[in-house]
N, C-alpha and C. Protein backbone atom coordinates (compact mmCIF):
# COMPACT_ATOMS: atom_id res chain seq x y z
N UNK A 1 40.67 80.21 25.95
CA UNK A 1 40.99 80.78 27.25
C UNK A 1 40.29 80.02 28.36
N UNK A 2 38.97 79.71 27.93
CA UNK A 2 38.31 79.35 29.29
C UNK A 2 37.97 77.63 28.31
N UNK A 3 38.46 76.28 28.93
CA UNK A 3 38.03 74.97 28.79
C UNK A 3 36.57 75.05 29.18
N UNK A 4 35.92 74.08 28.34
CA UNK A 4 34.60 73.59 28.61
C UNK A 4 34.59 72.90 29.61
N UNK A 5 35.33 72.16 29.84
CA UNK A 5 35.07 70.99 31.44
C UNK A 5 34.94 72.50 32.63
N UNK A 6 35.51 73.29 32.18
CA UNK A 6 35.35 74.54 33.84
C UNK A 6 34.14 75.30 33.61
N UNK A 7 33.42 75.18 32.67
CA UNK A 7 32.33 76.39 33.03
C UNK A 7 31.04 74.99 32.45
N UNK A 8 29.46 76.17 32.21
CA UNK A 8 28.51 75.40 32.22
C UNK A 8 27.92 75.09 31.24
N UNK A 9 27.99 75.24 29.80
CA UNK A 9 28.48 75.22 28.90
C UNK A 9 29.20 75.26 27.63
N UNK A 10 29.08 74.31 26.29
CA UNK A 10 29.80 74.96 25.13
C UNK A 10 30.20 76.56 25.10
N UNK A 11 31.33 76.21 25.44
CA UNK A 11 31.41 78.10 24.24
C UNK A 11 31.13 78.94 25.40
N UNK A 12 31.20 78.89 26.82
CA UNK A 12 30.33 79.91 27.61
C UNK A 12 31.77 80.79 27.86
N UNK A 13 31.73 82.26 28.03
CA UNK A 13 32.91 83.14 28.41
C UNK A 13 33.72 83.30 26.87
N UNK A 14 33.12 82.68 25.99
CA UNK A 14 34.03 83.05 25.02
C UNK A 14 33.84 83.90 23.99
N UNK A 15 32.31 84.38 24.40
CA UNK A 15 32.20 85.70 23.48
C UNK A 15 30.86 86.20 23.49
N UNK A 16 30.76 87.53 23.48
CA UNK A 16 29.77 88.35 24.24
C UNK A 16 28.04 88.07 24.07
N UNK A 17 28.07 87.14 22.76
CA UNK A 17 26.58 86.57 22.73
C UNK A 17 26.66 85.00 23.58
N UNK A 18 27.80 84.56 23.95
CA UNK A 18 27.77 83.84 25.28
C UNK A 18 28.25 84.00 26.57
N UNK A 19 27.73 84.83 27.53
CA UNK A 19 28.68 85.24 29.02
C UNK A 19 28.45 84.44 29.46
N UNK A 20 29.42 84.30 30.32
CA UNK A 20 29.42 83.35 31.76
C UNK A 20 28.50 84.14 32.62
N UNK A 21 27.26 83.34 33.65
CA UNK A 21 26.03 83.80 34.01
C UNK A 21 26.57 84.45 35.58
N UNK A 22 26.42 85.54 35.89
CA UNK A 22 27.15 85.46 37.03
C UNK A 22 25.24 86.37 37.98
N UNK A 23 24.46 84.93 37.83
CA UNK A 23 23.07 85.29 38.67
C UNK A 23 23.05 86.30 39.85
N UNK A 24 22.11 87.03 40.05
CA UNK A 24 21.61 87.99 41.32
C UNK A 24 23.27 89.13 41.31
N UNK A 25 23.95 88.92 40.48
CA UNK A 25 25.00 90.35 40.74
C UNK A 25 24.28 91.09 39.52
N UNK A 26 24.57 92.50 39.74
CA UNK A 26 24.14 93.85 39.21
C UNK A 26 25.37 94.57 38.14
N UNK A 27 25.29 94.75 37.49
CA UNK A 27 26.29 95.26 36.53
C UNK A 27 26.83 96.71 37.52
N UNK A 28 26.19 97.39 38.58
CA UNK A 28 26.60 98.16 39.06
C UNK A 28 27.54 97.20 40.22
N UNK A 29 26.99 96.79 40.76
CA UNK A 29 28.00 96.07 41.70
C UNK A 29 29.28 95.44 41.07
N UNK A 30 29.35 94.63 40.14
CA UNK A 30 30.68 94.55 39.08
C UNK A 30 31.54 95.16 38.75
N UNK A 31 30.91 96.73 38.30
CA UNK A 31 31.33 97.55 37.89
C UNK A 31 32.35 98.63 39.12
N UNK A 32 31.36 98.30 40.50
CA UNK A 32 32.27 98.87 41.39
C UNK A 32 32.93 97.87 42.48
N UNK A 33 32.72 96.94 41.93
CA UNK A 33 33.74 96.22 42.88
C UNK A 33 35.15 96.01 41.99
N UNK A 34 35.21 96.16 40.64
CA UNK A 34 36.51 96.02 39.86
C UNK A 34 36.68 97.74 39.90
N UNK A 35 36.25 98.50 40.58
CA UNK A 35 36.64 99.84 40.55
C UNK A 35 36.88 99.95 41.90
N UNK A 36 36.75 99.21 43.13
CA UNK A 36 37.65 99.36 44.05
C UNK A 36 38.89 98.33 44.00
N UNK A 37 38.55 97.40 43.27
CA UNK A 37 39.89 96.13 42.89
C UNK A 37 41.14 97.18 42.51
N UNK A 38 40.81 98.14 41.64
CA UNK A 38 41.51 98.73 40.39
C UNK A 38 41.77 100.43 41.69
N UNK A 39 41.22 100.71 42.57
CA UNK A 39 41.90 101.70 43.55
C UNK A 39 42.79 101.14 44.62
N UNK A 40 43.25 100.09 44.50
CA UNK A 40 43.74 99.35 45.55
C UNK A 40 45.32 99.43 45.10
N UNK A 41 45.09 99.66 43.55
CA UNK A 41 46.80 99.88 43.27
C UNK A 41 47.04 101.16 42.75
N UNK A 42 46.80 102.48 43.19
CA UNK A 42 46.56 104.05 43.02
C UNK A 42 47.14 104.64 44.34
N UNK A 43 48.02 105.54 44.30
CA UNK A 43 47.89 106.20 45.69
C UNK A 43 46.67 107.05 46.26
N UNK A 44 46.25 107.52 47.56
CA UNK A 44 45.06 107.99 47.67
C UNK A 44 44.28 107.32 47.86
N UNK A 45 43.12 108.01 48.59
CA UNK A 45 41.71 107.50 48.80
C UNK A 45 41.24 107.23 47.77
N UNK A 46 40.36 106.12 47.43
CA UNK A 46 39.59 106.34 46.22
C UNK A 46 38.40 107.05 46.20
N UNK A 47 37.77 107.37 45.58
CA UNK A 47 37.11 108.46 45.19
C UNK A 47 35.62 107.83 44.56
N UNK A 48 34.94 106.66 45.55
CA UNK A 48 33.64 105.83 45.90
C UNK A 48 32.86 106.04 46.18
N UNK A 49 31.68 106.29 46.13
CA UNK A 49 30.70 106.75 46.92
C UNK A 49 30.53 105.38 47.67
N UNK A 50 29.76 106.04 48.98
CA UNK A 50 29.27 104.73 49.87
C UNK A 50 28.77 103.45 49.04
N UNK A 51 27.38 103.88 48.33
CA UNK A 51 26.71 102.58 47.79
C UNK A 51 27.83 101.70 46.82
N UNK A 52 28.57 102.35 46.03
CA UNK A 52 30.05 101.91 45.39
C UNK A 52 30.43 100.95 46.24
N UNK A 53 31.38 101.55 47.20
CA UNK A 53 31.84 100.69 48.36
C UNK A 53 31.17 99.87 48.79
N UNK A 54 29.88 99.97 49.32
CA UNK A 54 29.43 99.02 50.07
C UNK A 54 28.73 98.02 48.37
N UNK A 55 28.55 98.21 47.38
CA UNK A 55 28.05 96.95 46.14
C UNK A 55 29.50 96.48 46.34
N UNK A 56 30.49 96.67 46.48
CA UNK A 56 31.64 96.28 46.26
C UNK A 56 32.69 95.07 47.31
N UNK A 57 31.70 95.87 48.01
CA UNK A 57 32.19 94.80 49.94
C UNK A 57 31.22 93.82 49.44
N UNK A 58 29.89 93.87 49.41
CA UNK A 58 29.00 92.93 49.17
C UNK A 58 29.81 91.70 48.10
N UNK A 59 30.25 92.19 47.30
CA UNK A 59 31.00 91.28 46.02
C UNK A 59 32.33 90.62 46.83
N UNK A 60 32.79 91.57 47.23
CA UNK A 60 34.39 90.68 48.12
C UNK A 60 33.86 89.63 49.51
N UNK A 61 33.10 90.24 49.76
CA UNK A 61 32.65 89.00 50.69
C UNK A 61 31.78 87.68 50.42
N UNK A 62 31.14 87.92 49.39
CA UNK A 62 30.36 87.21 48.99
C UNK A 62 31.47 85.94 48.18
N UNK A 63 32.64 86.56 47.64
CA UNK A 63 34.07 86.15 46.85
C UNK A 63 35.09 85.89 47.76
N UNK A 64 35.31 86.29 49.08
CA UNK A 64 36.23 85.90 50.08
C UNK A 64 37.38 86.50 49.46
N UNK A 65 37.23 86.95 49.05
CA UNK A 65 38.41 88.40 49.07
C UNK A 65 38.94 89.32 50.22
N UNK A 66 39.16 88.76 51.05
CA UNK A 66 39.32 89.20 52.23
C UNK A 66 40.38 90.52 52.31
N UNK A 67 41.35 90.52 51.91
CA UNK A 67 42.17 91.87 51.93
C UNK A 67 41.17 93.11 51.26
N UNK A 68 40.85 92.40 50.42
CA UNK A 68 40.08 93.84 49.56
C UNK A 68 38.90 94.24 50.72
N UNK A 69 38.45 92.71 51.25
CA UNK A 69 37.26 93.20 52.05
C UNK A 69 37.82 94.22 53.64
N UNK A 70 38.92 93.89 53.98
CA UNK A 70 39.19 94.79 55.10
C UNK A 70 40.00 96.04 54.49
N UNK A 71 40.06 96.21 53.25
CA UNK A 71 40.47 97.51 52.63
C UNK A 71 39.18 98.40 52.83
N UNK A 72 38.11 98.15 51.92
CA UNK A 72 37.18 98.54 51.72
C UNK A 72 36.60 99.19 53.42
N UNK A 73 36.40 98.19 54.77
CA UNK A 73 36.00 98.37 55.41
C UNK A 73 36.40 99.61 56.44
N UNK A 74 37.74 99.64 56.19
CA UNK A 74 38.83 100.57 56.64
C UNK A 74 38.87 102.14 56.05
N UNK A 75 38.69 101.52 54.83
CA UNK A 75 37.83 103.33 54.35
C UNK A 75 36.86 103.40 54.55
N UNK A 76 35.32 102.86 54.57
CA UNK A 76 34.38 103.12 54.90
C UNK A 76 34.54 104.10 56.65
N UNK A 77 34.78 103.19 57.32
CA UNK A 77 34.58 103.81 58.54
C UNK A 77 35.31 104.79 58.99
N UNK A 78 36.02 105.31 57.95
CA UNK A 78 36.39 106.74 58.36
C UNK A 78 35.24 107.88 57.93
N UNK A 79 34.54 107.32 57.22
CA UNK A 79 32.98 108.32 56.75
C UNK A 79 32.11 108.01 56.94
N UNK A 80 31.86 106.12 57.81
CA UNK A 80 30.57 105.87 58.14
C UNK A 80 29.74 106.67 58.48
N UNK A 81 30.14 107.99 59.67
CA UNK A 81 28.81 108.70 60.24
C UNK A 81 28.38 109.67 59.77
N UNK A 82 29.16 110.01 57.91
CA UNK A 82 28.14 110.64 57.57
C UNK A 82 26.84 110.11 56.45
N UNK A 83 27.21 109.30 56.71
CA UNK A 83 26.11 107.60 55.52
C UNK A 83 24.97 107.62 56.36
N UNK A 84 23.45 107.67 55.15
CA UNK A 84 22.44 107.69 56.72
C UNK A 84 22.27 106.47 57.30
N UNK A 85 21.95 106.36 58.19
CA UNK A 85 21.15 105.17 58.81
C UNK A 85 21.05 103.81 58.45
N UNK A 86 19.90 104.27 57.15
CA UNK A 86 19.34 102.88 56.80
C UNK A 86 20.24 102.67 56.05
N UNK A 87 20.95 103.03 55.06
CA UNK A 87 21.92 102.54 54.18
C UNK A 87 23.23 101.75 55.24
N UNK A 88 23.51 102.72 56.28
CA UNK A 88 24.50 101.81 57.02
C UNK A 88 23.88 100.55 57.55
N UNK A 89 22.89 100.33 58.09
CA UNK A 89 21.65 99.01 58.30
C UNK A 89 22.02 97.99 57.31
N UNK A 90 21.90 98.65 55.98
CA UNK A 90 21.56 97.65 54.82
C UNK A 90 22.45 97.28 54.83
N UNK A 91 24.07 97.96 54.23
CA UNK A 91 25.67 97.68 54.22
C UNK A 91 25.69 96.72 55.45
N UNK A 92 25.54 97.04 56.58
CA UNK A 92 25.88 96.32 57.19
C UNK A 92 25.35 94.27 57.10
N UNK A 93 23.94 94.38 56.86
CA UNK A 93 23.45 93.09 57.36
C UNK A 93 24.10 92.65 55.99
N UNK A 94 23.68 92.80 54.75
CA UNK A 94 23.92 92.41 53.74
C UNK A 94 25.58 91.74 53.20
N UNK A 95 26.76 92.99 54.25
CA UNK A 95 28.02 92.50 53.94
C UNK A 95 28.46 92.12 54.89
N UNK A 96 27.51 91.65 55.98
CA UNK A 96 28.65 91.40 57.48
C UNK A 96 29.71 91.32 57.96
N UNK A 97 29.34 93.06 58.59
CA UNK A 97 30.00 94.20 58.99
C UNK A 97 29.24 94.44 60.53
N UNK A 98 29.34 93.80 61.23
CA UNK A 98 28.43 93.91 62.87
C UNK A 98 28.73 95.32 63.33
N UNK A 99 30.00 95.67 63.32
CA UNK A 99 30.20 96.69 63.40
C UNK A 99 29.56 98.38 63.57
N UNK A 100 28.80 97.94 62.28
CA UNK A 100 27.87 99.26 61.53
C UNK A 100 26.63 98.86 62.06
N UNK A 101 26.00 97.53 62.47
CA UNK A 101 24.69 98.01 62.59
C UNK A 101 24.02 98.88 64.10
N UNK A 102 24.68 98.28 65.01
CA UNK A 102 24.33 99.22 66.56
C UNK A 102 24.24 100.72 66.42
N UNK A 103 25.19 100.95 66.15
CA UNK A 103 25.26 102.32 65.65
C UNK A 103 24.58 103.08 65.15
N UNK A 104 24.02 102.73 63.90
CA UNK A 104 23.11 102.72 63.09
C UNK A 104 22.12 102.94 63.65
N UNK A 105 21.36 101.75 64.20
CA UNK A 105 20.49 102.06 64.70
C UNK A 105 19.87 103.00 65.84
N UNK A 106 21.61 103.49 67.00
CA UNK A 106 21.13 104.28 67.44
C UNK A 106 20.90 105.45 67.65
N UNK A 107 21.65 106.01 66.09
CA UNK A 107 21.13 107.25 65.68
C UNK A 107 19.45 107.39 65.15
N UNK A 108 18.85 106.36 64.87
CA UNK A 108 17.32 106.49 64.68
C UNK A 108 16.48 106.34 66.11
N UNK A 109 17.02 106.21 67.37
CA UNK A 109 16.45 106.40 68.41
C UNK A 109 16.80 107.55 68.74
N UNK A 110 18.01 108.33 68.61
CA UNK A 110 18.73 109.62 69.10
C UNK A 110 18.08 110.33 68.62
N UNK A 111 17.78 110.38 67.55
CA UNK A 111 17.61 111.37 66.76
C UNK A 111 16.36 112.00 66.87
N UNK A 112 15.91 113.89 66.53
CA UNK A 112 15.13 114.41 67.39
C UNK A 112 13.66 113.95 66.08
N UNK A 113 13.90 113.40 65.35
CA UNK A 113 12.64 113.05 64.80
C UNK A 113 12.82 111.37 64.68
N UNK A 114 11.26 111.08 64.50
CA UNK A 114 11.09 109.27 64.60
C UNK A 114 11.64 109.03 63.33
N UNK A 115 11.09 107.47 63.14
CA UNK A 115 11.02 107.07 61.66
C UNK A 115 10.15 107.47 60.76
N UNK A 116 10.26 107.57 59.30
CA UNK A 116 9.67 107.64 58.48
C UNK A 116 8.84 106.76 57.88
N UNK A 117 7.80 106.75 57.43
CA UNK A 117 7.20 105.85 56.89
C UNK A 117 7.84 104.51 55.93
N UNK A 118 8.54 105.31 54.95
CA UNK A 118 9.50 104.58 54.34
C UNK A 118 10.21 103.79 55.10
N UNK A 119 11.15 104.40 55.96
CA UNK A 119 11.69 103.95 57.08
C UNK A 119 11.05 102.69 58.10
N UNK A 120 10.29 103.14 58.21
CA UNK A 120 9.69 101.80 59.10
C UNK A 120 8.87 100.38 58.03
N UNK A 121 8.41 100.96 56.77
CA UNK A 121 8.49 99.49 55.91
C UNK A 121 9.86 98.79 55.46
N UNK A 122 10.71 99.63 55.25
CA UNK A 122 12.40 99.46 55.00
C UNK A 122 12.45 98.27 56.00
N UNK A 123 12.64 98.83 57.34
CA UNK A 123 12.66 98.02 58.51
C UNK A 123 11.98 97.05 58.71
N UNK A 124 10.86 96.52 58.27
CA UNK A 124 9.52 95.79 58.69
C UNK A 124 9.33 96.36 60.42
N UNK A 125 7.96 95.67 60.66
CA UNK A 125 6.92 95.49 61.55
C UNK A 125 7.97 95.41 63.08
N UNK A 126 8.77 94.33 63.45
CA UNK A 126 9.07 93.98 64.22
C UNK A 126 10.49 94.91 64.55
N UNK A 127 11.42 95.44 63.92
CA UNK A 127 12.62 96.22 64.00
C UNK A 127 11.80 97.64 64.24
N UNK A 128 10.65 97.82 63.51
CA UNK A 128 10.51 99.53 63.82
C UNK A 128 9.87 99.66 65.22
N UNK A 129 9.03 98.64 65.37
CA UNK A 129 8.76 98.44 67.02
C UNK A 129 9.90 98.69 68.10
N UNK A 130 10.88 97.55 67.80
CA UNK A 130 11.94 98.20 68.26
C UNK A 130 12.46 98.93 68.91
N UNK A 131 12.85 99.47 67.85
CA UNK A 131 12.92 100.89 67.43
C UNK A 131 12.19 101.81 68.29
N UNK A 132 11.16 101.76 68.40
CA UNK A 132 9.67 102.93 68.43
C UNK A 132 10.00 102.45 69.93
N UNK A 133 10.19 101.45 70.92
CA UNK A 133 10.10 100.96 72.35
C UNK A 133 11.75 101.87 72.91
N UNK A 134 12.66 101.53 71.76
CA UNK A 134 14.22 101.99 72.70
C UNK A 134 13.86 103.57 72.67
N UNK A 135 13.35 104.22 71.36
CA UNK A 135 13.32 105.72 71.60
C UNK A 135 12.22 106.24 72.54
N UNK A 136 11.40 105.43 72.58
CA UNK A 136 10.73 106.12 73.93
C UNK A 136 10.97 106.11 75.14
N UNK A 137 12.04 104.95 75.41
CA UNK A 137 12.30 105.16 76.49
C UNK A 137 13.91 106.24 76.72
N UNK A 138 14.20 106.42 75.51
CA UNK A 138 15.59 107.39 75.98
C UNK A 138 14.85 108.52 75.70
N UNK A 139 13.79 109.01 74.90
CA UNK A 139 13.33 110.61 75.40
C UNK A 139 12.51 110.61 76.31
N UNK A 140 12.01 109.45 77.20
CA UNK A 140 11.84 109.76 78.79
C UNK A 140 12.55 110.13 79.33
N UNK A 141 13.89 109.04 79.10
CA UNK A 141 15.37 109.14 80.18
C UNK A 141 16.23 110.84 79.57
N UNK A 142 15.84 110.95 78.57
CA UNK A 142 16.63 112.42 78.02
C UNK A 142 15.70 113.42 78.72
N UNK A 143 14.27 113.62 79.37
CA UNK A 143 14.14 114.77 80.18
C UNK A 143 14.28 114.25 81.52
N UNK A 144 14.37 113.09 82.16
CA UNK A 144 15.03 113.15 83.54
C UNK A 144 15.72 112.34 83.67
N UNK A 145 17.02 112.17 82.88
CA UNK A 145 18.25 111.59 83.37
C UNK A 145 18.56 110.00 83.36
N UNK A 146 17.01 109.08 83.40
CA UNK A 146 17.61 108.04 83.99
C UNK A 146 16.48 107.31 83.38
N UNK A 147 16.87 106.13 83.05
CA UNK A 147 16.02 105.03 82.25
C UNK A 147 15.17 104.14 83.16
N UNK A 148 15.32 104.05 84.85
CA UNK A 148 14.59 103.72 85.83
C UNK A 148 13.52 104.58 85.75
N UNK A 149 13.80 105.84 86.77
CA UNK A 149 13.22 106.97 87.48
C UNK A 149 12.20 107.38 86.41
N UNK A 150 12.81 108.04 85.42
CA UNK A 150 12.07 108.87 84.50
C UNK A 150 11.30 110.13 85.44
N UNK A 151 12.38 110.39 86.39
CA UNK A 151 11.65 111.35 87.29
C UNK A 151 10.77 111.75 87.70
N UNK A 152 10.18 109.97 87.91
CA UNK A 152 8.81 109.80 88.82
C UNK A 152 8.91 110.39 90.64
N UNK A 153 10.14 109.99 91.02
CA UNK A 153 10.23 109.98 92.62
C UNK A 153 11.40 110.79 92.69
N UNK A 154 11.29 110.78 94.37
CA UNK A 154 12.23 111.67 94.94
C UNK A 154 13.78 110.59 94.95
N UNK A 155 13.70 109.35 95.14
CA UNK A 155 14.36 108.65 95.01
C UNK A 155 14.28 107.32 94.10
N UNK A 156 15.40 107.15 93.40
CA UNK A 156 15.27 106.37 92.43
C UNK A 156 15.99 105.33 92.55
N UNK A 157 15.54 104.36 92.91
CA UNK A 157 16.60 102.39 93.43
C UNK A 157 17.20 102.03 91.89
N UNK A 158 16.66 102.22 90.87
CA UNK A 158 17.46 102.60 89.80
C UNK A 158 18.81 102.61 89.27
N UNK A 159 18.96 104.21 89.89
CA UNK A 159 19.91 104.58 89.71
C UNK A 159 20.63 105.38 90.87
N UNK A 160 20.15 105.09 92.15
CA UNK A 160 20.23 105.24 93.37
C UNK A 160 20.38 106.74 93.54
N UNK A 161 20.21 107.59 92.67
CA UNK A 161 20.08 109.39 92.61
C UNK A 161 18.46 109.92 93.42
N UNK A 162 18.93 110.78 94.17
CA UNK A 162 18.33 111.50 94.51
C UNK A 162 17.78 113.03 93.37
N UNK A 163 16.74 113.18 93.44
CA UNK A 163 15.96 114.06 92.29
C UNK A 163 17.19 114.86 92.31
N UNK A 164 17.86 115.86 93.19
CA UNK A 164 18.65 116.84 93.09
C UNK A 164 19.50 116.46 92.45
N UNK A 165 20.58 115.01 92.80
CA UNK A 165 21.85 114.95 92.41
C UNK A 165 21.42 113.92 91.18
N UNK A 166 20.13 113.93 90.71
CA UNK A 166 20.15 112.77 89.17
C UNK A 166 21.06 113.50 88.13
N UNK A 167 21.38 112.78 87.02
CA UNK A 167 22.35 112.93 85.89
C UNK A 167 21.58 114.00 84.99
N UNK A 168 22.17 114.76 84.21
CA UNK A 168 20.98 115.51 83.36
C UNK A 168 21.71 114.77 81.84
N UNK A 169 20.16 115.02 81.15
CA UNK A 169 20.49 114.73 79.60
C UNK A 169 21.22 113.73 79.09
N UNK A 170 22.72 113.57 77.97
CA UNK A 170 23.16 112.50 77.64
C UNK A 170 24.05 111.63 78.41
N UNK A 171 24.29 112.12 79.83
CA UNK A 171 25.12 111.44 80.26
C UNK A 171 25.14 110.40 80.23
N UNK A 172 24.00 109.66 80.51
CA UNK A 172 23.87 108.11 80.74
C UNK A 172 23.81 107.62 79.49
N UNK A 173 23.41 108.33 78.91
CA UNK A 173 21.71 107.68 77.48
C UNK A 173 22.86 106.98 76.50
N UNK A 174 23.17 107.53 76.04
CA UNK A 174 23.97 106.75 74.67
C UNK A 174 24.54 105.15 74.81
N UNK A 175 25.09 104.89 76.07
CA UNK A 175 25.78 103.99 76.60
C UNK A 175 24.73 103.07 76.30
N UNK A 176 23.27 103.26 77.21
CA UNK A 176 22.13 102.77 77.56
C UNK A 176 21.14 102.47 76.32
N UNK A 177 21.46 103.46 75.25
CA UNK A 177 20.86 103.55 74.61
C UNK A 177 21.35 101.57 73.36
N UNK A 178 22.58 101.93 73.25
CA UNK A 178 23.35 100.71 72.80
C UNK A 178 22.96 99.23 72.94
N UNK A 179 23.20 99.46 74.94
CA UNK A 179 22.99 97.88 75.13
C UNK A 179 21.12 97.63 75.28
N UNK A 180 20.44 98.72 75.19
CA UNK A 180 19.57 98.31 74.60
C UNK A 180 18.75 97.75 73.63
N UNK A 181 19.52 98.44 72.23
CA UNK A 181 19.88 98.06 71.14
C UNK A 181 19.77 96.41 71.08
N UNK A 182 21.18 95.92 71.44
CA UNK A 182 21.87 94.83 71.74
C UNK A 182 20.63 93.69 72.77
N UNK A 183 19.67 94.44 73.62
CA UNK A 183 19.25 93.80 73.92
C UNK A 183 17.67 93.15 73.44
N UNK A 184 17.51 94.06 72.12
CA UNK A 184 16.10 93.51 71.14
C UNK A 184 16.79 92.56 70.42
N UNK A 185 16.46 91.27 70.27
CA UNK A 185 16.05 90.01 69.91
C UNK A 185 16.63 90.40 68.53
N UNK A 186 15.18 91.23 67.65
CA UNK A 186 15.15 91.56 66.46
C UNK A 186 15.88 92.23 65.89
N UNK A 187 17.08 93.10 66.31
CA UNK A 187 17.87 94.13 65.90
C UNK A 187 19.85 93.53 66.52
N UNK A 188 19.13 92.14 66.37
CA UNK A 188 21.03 91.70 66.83
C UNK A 188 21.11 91.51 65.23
N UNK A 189 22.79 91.37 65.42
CA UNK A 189 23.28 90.92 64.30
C UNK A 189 23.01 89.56 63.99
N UNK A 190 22.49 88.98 62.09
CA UNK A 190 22.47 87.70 62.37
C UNK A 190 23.17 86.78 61.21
């Protein structure tokens, strides 16, 4: 089935005390990337868990499988936001998917608790900083409105609001919160 001139050596692929070496892949990732190969001709959603999907994107992209890879991606993001965080982080850098990581990240600034310990070695040194700089400044801007002011003054050059007529709560923030994101060095896509 398989010629010796195509693989690396004698006898390799031709029988189970010789496999073909397929280095740094995971028998789980194999296992679910020929199990989304194999939902691709089923009617229905398949029935994947995230890490599934995303060992599986990792394999089609890494393989240039490109249909499978914008299959895969197309179901994911109908459930991305309920995947936490760091797993969408990881999926993302690992299968580049730019998409998923902003996002991602700015539910760990939104959100009414910080990082976790875990969480911030996950991240290293320089992303949880980050991190730790964008959320402090949106739960300034989340009790007065505005990522200038922080409802120091009566008037804010800012955001040209007067204390009375400033924005309350998320109006601004999320938007702000993003291209902030976008604007740490360490947390672009790379």
């Amino acid at each position: 089935m398989i010629d010796e001139c195509h693989t690396g050596s004698e006898g390799e692929g031709k029988s189970d005390e010789n496999p073909i070496g397929l280095g740094g892949i995971t028998a789980f990732e194999m296992t679910s990337f020929l199990d989304a190969l194999n939902a691709r001709f089923f009617p229905g959603d398949p029935k994947l868990e995230f890490q599934q999907l995303a060992a599986a994107l990792h394999l089609a992209t890494m393989w240039n499988f490109d249909e499978l890879r914008k299959a895969i991606i197309t179901h994911v993001n109908k459930t991305i936001s309920s995947t936490s965080p760091m797993d969408r982080i990881d999926a993302s850098l690992k299968c580049k998917v730019e998409e998923w990581l902003h996002p991602a990240y700015q539910v760990l600034c939104e959100r009414e608790n910080g990082l976790t310990n875990e969480e911030a070695k996950h991240l290293g040194l320089e992303r949880a900083a980050a991190i730790w700089r964008i959320r402090e400044a949106y739960c300034a801007a989340k009790s007065s409105g505005c990522w200038g002011c922080r409802g120091r003054d009566l008037y804010c050059r800012s955001c040209g609001c007067y204390e009375v007529n400033r924005p309350q709560g998320n109006q601004i923030n999320s938007v702000n919160v993003i291209e902030r994101i976008k604007g740490e060095d360490v947390l672009k896509f790379e």
